[in-house]
Protein backbone atom coordinates (compact mmCIF):
# COMPACT_ATOMS: atom_id res chain seq x y z
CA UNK A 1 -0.67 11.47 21.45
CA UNK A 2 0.52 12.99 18.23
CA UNK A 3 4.17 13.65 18.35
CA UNK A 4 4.27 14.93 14.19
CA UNK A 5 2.09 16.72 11.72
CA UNK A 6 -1.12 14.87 10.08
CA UNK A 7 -0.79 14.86 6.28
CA UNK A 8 -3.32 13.79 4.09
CA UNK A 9 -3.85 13.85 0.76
CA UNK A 10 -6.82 13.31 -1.42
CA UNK A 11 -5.88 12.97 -5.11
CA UNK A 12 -8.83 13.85 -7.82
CA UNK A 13 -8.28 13.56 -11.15
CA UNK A 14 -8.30 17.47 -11.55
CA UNK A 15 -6.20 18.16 -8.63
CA UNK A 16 -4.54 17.40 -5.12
CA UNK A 17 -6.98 18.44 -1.97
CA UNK A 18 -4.67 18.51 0.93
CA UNK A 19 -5.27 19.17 4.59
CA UNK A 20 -2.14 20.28 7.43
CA UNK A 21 -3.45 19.47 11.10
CA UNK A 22 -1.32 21.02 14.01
CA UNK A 23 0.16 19.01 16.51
CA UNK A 24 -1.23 19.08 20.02
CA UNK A 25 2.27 20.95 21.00
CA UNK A 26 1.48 23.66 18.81
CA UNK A 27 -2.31 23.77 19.52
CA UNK A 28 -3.83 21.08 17.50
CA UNK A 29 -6.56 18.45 19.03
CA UNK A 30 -7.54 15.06 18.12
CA UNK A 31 -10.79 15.80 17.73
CA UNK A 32 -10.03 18.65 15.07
CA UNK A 33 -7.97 15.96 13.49
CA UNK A 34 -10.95 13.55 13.00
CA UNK A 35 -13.10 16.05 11.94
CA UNK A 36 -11.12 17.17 9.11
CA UNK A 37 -10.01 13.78 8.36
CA UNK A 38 -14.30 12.47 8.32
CA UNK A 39 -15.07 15.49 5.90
CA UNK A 40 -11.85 14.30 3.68
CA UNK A 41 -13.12 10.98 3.54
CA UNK A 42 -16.41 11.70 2.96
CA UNK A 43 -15.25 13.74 -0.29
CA UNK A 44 -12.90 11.32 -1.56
CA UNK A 45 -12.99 7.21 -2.23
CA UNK A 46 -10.48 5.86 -0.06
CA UNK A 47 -8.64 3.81 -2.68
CA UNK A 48 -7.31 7.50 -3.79
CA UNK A 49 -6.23 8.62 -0.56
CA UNK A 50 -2.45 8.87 -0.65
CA UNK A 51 -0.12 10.06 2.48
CA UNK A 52 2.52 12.56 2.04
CA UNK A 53 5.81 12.81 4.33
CA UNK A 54 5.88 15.79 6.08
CA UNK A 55 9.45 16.94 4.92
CA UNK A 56 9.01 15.09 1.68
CA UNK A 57 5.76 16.48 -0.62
CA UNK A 58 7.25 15.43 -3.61
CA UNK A 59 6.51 11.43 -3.52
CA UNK A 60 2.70 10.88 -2.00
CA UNK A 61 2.49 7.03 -1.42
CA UNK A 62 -1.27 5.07 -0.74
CA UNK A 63 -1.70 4.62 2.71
CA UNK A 64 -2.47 0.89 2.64
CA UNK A 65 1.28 0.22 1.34
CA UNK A 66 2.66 1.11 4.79
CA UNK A 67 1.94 -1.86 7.03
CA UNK A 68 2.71 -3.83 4.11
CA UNK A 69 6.65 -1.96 4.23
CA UNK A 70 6.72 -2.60 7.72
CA UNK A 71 6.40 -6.53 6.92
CA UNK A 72 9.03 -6.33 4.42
CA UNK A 73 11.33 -4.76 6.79
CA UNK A 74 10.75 -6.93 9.49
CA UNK A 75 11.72 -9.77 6.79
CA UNK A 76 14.35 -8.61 4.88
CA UNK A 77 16.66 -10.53 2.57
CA UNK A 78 20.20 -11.16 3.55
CA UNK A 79 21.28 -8.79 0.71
CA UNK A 80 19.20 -5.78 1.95
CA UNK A 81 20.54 -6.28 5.19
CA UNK A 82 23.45 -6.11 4.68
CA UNK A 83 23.20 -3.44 2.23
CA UNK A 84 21.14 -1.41 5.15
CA UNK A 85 23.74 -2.35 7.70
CA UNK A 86 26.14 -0.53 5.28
CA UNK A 87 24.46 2.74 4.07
CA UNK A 88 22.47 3.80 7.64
CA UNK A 89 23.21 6.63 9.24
CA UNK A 90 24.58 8.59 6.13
CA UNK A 91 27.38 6.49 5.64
CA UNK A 92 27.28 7.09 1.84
CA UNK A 93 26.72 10.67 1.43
CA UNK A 94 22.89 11.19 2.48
CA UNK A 95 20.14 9.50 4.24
CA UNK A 96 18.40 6.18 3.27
CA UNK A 97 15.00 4.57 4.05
CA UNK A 98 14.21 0.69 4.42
CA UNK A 99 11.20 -0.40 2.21
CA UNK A 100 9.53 2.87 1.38
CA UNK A 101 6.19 3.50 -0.52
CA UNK A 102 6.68 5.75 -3.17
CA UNK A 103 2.72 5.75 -5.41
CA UNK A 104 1.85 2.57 -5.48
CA UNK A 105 4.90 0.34 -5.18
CA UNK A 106 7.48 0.07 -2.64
CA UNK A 107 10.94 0.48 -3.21
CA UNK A 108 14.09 -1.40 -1.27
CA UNK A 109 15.87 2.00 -0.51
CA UNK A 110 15.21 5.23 -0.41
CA UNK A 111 16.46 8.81 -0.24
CA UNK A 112 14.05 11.60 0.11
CA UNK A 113 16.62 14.16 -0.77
CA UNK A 114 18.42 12.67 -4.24
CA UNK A 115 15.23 10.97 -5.27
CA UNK A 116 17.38 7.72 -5.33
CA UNK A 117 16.06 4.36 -5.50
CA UNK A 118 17.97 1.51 -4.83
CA UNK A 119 16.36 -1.56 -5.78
CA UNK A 120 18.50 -5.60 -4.88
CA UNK A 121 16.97 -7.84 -7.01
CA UNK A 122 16.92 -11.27 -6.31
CA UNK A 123 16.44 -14.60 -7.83
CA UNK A 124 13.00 -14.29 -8.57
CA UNK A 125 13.51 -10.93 -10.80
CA UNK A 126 14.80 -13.21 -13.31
CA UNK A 127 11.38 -14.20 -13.93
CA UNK A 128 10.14 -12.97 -17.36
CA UNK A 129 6.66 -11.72 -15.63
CA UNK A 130 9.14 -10.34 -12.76
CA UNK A 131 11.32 -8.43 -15.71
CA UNK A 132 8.39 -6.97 -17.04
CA UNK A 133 7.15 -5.52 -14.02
CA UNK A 134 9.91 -4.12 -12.78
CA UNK A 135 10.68 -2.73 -15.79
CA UNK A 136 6.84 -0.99 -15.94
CA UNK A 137 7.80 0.27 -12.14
CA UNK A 138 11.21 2.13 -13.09
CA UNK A 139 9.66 3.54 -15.79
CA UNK A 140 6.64 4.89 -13.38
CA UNK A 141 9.49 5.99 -10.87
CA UNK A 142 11.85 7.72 -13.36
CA UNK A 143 8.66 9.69 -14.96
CA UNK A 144 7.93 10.92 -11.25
CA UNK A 145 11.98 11.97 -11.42
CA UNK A 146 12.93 9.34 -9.35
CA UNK A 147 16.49 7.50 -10.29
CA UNK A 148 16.36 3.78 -9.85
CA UNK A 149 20.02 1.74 -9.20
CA UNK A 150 19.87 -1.82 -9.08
CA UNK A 151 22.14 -4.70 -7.75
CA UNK A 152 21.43 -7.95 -7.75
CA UNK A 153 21.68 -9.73 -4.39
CA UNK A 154 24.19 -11.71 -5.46
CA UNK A 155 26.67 -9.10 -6.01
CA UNK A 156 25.32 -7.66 -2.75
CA UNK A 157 26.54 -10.68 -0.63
CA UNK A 158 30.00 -10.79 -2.09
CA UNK A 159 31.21 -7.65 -3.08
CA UNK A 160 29.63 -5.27 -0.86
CA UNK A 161 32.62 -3.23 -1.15
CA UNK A 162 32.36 -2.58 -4.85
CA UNK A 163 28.48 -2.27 -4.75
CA UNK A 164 29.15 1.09 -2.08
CA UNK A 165 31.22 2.24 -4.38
CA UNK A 166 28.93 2.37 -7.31
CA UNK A 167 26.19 4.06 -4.40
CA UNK A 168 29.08 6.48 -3.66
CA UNK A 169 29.23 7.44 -7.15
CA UNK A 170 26.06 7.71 -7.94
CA UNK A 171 25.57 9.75 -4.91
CA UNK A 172 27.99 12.48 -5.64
CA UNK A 173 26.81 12.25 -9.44
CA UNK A 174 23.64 13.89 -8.10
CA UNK A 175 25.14 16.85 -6.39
């Protein structure tokens, strides 16, 4: 049973089709929804369908990134963790998402309503190939007004304290 609104999104290289199905609370059927759905992916290649958030329509994602966020969540470093265990439940200031898909790359944290990033980078971001593509996915992120703060998981796991400050701060700086 459908419990939310059905968002999707076809991006063309003109233009954004979009389509809003109803709910069955509030009159909307199933079928209706895979009717619309067929006749938007009939239209449209699949590798440019993209998924919007309903309260979000800023930052449309590709659809195919969100069972790969669930797997990261379900294996998370011991920095995000305890990073996550930290900032849930607007414990900084506003509201943060585990491993969300923002275009085509997934970030560590997010929040939907500062457009803040949060990214704990790890031993293998050290990597010259690893530099350069994170460096090519901030840039992406931060042209889609996105701001991108990163820790590395080092200073994660021993100054938590210090890292929730700098959050805190960059938080408020936003207001």
């Amino acid at each position: 049973m459908y419990r939310s609104y059905l968002f999707t999104l076809a991006w063309t290289t003109q233009s954004v089709v979009g389509c809003v199905l109803r709910s069955p609370f509030e009159g909307g059927s199933r079928e209706a929804a895979g009717d619309v759905l067929q006749v938007l992916d009939s239209t449209v290649p699949h590798e440019q369908n993209y998924s919007m958030s309903p309260r979000h329509f800023q930052f449309p994602y590709r659809r195919d990134l969100r069972q790969k966020a669930r797997v990261l969540r379900k294996n998370s470093t011991l920095g995000e963790v305890l990073l996550w265990r930290a900032i849930k439940g607007r414990r900084v200031g506003c509201e943060f998402h585990r491993q969300v898909p923002v275009g085509d790359y997934i970030v560590d944290f997010f929040c939907h309503e500062k457009a803040l990033a949060v990214e704990i980078d790890g031993s293998t971001h050290d990597h010259e190939e690893q530099f350069r593509y994170d460096q090519q996915r901030q840039a992406w992120l931060e042209s889609k007004g996105i701001r991108v703060t990163r820790f590395s998981e080092k200073a994660v796991r021993e100054d938590i304290d210090g890292v929730l400050d700098t959050l805190r701060q960059c938080v408020n700086s936003m207001d």
